[in-house]
C-alpha atoms as a PDB file:
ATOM      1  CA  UNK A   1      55.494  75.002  46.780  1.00  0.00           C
ATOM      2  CA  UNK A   2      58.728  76.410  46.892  1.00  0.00           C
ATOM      3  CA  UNK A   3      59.527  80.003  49.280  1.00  0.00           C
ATOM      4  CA  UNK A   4      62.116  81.900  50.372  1.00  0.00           C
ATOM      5  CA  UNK A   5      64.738  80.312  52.294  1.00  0.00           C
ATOM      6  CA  UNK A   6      63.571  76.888  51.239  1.00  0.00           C
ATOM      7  CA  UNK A   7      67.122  74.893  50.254  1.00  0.00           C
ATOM      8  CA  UNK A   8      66.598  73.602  46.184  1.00  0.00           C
ATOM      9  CA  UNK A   9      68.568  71.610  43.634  1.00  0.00           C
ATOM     10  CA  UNK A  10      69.592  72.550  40.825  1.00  0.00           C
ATOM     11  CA  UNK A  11      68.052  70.237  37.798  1.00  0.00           C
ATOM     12  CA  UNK A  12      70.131  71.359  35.022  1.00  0.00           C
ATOM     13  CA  UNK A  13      74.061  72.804  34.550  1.00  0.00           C
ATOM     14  CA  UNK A  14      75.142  75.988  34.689  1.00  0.00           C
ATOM     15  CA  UNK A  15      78.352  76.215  33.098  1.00  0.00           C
ATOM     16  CA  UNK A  16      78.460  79.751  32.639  1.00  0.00           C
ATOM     17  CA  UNK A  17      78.628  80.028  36.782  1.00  0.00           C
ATOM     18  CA  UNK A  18      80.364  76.631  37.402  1.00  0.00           C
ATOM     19  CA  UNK A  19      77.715  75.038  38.575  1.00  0.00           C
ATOM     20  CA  UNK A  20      76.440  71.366  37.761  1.00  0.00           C
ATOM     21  CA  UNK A  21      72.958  69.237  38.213  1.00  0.00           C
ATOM     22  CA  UNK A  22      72.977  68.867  41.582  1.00  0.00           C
ATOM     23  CA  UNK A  23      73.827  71.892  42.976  1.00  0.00           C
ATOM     24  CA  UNK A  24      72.278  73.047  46.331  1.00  0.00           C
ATOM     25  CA  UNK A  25      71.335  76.643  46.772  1.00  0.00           C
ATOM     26  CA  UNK A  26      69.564  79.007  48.783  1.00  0.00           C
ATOM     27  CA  UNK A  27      65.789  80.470  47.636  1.00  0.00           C
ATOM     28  CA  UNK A  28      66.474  84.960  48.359  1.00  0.00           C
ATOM     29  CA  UNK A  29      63.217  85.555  46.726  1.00  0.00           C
ATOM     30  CA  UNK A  30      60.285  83.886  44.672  1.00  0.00           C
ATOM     31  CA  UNK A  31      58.702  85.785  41.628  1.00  0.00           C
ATOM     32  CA  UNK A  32      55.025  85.783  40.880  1.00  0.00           C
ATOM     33  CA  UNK A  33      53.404  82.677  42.076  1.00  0.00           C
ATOM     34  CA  UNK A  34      56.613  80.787  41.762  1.00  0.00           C
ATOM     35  CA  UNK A  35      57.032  81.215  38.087  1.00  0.00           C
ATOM     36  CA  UNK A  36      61.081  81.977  38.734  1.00  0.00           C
ATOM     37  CA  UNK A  37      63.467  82.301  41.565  1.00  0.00           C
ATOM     38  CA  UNK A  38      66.438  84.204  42.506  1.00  0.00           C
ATOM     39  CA  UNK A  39      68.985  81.451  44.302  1.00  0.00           C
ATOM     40  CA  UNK A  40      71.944  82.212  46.005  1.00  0.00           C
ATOM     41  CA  UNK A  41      74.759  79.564  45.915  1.00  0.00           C
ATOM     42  CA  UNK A  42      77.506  79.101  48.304  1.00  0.00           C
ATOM     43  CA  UNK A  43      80.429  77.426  49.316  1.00  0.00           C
ATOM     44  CA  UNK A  44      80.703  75.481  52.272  1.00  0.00           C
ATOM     45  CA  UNK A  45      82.929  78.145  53.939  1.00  0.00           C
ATOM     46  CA  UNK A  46      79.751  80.650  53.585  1.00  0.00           C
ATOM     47  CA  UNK A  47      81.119  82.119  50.506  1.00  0.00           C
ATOM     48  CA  UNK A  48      78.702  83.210  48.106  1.00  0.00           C
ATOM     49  CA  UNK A  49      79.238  82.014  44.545  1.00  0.00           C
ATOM     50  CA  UNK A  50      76.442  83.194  42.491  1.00  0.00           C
ATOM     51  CA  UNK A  51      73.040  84.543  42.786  1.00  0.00           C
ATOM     52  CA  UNK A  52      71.139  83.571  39.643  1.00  0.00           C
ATOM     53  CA  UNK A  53      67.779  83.586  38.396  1.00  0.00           C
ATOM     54  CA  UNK A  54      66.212  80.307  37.747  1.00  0.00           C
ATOM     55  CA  UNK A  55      62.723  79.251  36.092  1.00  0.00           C
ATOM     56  CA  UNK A  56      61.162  76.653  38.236  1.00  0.00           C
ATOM     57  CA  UNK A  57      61.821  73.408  35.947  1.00  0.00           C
ATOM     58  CA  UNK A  58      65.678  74.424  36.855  1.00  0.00           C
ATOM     59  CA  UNK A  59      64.966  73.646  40.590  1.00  0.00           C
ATOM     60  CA  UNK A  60      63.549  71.208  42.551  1.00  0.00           C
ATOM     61  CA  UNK A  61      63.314  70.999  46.460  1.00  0.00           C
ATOM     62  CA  UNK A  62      65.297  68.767  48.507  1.00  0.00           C
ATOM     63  CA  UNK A  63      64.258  65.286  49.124  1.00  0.00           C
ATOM     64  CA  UNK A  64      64.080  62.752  52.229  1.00  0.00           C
ATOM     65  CA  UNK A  65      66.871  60.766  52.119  1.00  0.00           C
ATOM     66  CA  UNK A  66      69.476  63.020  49.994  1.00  0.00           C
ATOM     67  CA  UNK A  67      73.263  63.335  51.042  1.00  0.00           C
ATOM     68  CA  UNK A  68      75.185  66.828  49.905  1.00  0.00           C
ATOM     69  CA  UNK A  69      78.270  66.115  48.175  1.00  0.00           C
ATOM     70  CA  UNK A  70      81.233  68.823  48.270  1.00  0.00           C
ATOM     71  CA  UNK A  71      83.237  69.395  45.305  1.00  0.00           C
ATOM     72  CA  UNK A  72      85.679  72.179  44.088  1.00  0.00           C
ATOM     73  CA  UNK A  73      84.009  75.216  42.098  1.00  0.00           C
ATOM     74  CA  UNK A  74      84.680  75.000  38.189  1.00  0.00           C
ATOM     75  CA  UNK A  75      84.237  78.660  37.263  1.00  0.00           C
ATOM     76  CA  UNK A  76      83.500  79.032  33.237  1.00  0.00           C
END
């Protein structure tokens, strides 16, 4: 189950907030029984980016074994 706080990936793009698949963000609150999410995105400076709402088959925890990758923002 995903809660607040928890650290997701995104599973789909975003172009209309420039960002992709892969995306890691930051669970600010869970809706219902996890039926959507509000994430907040930022950049590795601590900038936020976006805060979006996001059905859960748009997320998906983190997994063992994952490596971040940093990349510059592509804003729509």
């Amino acid at each position: 189950m995903i809660s607040e706080l928890d650290t997701i990936v995104l599973t789909a793009d975003l172009p209309e907030h420039g960002l992709r698949r892969g995306d890691m963000g930051t669970v600010v609150l869970v809706h219902g029984e996890g039926e959507g999410y509000e994430v907040e995105f930022t950049a590795l400076d601590g900038e936020t980016l976006a805060v979006v709402s996001l059905g859960a088959a748009q997320l998906r925890l983190t997994a063992h074994g994952e490596i971040a990758h940093a990349r510059a923002l592509q804003t729509a």
